[in-house]
Structures are given as C-alpha cells and as structure tokens.
C-alpha atoms as a PDB file:
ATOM      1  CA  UNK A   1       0.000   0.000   0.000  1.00  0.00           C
ATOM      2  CA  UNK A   2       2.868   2.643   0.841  1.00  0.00           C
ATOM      3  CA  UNK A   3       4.240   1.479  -2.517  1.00  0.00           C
ATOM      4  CA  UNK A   4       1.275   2.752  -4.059  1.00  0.00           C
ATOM      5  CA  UNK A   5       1.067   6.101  -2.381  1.00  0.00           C
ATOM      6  CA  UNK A   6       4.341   7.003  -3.580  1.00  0.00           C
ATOM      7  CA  UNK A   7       3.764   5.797  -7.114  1.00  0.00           C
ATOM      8  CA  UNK A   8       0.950   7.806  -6.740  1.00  0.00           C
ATOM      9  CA  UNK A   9       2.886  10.954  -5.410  1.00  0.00           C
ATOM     10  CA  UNK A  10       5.564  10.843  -8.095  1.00  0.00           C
ATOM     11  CA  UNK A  11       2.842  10.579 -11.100  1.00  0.00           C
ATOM     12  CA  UNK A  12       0.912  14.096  -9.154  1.00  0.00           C
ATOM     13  CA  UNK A  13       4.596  15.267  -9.210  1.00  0.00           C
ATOM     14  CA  UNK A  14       5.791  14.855 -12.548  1.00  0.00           C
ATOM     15  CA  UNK A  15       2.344  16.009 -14.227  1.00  0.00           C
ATOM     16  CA  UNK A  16       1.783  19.119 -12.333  1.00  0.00           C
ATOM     17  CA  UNK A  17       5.366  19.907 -12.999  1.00  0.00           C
ATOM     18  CA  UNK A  18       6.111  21.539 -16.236  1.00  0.00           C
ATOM     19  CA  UNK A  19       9.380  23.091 -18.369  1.00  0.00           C
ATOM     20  CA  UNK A  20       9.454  26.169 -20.597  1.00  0.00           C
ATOM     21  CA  UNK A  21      11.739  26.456 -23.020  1.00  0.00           C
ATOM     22  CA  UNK A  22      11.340  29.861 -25.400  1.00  0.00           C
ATOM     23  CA  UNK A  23      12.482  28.902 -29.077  1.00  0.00           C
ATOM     24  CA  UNK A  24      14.174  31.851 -31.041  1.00  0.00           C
ATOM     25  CA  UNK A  25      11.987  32.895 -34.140  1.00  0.00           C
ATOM     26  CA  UNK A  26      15.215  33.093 -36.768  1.00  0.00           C
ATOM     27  CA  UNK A  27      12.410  33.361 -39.630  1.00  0.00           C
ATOM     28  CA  UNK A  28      12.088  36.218 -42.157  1.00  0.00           C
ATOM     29  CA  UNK A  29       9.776  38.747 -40.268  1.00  0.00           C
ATOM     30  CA  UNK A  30       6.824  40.229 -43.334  1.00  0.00           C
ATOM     31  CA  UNK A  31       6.346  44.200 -43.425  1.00  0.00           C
ATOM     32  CA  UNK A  32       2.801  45.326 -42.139  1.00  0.00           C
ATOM     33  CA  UNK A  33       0.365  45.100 -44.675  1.00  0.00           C
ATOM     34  CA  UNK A  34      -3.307  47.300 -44.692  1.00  0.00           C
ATOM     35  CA  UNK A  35      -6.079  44.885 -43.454  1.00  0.00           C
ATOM     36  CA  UNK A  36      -9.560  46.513 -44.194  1.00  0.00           C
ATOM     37  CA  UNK A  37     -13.129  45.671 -42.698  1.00  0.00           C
ATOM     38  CA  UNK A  38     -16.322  46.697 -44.514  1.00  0.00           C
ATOM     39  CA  UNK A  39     -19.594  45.375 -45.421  1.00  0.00           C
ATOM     40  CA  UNK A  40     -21.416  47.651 -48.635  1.00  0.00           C
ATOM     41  CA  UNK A  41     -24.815  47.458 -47.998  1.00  0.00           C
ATOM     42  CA  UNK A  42     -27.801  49.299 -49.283  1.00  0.00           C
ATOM     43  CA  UNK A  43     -29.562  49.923 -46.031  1.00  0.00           C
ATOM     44  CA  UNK A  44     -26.038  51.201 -43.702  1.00  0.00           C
ATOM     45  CA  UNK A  45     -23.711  54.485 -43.760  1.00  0.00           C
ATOM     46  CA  UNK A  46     -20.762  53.307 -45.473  1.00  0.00           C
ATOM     47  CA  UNK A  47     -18.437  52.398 -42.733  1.00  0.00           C
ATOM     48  CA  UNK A  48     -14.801  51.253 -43.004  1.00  0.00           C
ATOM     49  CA  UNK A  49     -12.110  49.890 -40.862  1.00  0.00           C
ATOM     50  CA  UNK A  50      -8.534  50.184 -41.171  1.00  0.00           C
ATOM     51  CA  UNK A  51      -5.652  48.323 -39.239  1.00  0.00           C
ATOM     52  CA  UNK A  52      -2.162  47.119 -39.821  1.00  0.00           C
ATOM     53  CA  UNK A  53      -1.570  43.306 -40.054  1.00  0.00           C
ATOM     54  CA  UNK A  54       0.562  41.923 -37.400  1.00  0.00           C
ATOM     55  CA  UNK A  55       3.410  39.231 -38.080  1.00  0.00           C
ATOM     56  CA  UNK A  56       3.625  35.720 -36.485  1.00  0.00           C
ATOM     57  CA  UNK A  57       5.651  37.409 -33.728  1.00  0.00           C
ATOM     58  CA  UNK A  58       4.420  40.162 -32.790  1.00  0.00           C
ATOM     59  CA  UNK A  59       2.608  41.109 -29.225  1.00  0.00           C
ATOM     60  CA  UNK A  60      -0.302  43.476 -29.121  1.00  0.00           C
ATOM     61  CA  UNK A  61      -3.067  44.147 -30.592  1.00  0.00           C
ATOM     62  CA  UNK A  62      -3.906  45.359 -34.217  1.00  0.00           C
ATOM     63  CA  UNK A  63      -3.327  49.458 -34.471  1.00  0.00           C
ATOM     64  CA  UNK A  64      -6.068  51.009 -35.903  1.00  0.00           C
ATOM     65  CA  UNK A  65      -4.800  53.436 -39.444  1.00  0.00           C
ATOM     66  CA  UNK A  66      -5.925  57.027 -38.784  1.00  0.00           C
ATOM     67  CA  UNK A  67      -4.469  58.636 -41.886  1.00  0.00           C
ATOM     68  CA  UNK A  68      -5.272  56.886 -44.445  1.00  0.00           C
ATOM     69  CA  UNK A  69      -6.651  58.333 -48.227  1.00  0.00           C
ATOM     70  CA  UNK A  70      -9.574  56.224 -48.939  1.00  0.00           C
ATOM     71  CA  UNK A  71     -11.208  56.560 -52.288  1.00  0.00           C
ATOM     72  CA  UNK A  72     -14.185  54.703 -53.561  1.00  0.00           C
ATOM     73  CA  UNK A  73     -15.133  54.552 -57.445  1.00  0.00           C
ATOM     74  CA  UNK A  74     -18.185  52.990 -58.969  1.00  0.00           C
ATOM     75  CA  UNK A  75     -18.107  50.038 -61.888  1.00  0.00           C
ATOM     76  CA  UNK A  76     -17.730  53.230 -64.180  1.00  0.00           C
ATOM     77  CA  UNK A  77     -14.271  54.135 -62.756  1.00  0.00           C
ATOM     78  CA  UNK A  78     -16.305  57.328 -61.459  1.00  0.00           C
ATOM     79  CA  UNK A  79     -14.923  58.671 -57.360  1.00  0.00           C
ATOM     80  CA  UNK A  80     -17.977  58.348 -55.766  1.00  0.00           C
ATOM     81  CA  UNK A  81     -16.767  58.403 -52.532  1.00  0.00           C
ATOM     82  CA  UNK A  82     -13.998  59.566 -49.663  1.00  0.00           C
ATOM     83  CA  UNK A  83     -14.916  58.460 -46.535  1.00  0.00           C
ATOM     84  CA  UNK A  84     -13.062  60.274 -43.682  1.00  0.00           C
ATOM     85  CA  UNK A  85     -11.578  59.224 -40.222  1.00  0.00           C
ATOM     86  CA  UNK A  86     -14.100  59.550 -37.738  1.00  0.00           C
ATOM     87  CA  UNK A  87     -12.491  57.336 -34.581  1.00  0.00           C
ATOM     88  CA  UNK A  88      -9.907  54.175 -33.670  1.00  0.00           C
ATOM     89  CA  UNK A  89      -9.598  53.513 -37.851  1.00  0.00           C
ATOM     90  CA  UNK A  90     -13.111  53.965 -38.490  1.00  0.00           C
ATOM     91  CA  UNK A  91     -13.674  55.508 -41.621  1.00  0.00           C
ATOM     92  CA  UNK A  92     -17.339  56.883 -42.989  1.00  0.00           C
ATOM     93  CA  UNK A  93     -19.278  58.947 -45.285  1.00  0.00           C
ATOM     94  CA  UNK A  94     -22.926  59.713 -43.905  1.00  0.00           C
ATOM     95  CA  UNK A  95     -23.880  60.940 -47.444  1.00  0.00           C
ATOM     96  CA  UNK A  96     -22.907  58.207 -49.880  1.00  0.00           C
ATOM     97  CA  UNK A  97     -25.355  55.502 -50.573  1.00  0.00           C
ATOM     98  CA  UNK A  98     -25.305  52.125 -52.138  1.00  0.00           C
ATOM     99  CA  UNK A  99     -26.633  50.854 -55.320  1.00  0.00           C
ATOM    100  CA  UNK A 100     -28.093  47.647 -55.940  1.00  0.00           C
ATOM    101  CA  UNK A 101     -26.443  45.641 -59.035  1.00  0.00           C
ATOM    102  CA  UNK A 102     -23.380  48.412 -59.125  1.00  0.00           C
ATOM    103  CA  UNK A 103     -19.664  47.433 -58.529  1.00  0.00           C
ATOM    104  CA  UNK A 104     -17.337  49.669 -56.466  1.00  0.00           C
ATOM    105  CA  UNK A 105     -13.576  49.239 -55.999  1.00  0.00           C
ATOM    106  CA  UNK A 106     -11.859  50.863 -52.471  1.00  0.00           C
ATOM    107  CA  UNK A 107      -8.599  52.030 -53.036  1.00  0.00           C
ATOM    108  CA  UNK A 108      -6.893  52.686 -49.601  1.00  0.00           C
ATOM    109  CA  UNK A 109      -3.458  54.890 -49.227  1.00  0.00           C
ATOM    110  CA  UNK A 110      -1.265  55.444 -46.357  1.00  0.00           C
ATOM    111  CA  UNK A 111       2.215  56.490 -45.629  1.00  0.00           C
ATOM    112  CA  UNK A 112       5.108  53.613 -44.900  1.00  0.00           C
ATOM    113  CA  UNK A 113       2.556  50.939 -46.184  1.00  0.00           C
ATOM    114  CA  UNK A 114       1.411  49.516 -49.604  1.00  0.00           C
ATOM    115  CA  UNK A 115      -1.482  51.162 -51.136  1.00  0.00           C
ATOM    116  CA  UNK A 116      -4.335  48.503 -51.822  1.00  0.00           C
ATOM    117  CA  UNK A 117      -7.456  48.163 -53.608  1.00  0.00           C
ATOM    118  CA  UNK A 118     -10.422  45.768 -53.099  1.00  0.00           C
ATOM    119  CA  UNK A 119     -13.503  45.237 -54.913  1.00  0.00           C
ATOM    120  CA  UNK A 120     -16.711  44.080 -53.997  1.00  0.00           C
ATOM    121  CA  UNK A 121     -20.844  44.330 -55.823  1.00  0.00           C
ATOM    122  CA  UNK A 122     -24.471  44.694 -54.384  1.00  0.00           C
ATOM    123  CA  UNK A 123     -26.332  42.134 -55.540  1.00  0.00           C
ATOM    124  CA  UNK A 124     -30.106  43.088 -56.363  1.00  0.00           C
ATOM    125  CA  UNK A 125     -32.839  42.465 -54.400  1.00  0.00           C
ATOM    126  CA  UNK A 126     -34.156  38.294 -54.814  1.00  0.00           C
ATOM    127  CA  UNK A 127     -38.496  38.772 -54.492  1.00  0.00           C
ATOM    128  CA  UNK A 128     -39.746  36.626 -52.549  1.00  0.00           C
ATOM    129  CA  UNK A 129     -43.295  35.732 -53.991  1.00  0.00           C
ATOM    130  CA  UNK A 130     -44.484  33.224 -50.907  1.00  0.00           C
ATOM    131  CA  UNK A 131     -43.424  31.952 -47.807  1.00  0.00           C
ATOM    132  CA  UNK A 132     -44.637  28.437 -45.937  1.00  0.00           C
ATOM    133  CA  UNK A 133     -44.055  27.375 -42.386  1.00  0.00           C
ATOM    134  CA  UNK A 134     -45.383  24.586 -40.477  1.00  0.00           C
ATOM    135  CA  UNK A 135     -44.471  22.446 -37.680  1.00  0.00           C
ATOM    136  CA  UNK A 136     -42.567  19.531 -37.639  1.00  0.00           C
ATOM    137  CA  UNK A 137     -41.339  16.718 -35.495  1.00  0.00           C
ATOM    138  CA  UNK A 138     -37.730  15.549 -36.476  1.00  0.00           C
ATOM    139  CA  UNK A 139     -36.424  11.942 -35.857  1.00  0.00           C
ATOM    140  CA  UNK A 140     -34.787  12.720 -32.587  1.00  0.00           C
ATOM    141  CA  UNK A 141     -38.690  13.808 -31.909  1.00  0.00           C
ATOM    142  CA  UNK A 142     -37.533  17.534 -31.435  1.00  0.00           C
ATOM    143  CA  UNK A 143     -40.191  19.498 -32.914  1.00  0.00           C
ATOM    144  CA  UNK A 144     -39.269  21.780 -35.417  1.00  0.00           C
ATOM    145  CA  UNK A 145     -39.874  24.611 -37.875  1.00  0.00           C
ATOM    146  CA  UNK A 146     -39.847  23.541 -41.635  1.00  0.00           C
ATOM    147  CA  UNK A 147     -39.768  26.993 -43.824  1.00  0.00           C
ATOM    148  CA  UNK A 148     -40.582  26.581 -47.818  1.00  0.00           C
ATOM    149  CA  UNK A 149     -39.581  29.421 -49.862  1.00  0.00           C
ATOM    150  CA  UNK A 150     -40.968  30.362 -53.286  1.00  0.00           C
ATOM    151  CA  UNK A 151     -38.910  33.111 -55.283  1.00  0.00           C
ATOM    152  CA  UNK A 152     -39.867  34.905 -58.379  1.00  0.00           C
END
C-alpha cells in the first residue's frame, strides 16, 4: 500500500510539474500590410475599418490606421466616394449611398505601407413571392420549424 502512495505521489509530481523552453523565431519577419473591414450594404452608412496586419511574432493588438486616403469609385471608374476618419480607424461617409447591381472598388493609401485596392458588388434584391411554415417533429422527436420558400 505505501508502494502505491508514492507511485501515486511521483505521477501528481511529474504532471503538475512543467518546463518552458522559449524557441528563437530566426524566420524572415513580413512588413505590415493594410487589413480593411467593410460590409457595402444598401440599407447602412458606409463604414470602413482600417488596421495594420501583425506578423507571427508580434505582441499586441492590431493598431487602428488614422491617416489613411480612402477613395471609392463605382463600376464606371467614377470617385464616388472619400470616406473620412471619424475614430480608432473607423472611416465613414454619412452621405454616400449604395446601389443595388453596381460594382465599387476601395482604393486605400497610407504612408510607410502599400497602397491597396479591393472590390466588392451589391447584388439586387431576390423577391420573394411566398413563404410556408409549419411544424414539424424531427427523428430525434424535437419538434421543429420547416420553412418553404418560393422566389420569383
């Protein structure tokens, strides 16, 4: 039995024990590069967000970009829109509005990193001529909702 105990006390020992060992990163370390957040919507104010990637070893958190040139254009290479810092790398332009079925490209500028561009289309609106719900019990006999939907 006191055999036992003191297998017992050396496995508690060694598992609760641990080792840390930091490894050198001798890698090739990437320059920052512009990371941008938006979702173009019809139905929003045209919101962006800017940051600066972070490489594998870097600590912190992302730092927002607060002078950036932003510059939107429309699927006939026309500006259409500059939104302008308003807080922490948030970007916006109250006035500009969406356009179902259009195209727009962002082109985004600032100083020490590469300029970018990104591109992204509303999609028009899918009608939705009828809509059918019911009740229905699954085989695990969890009742649930069963939606049918009928597009034009």
């Amino acid at each position: 039995m006191k055999t036992f105990k003191y297998i017992t006390l050396f496995a508690v020992i060694i598992l609760l024990s641990s080792c840390e060992k930091v490894i050198e990163f001798d890698g090739e370390t990437k320059t920052p590069k512009i990371v941008v957040n938006s979702l173009f919507n019809t139905e929003d104010t045209f919101t962006v967000h800017l940051s600066n990637s972070l490489a594998l070893v870097d600590d912190g958190n992302l730092k927002p970009l607060k002078n950036a040139v932003l510059k939107l254009y429309d699927s006939n290479n026309q500006l259409v829109s500059t939104p302008t810092h308003d807080a922490d790398g948030y970007y916006i332009d109250t006035a500009f509005k969406f356009f179902q079925g259009q195209e727009y490209r962002l082109s985004v500028e600032n100083e020490g990193l590469t300029s970018i561009e990104t591109k992204d289309a509303i999609p028009t609106k899918v009608a939705i001529s009828k809509i059918d719900t019911q009740d229905v019990v699954n085989s695990d006999g969890w009742e649930q909702k069963q939606v049918e939907l009928t597009f034009n």
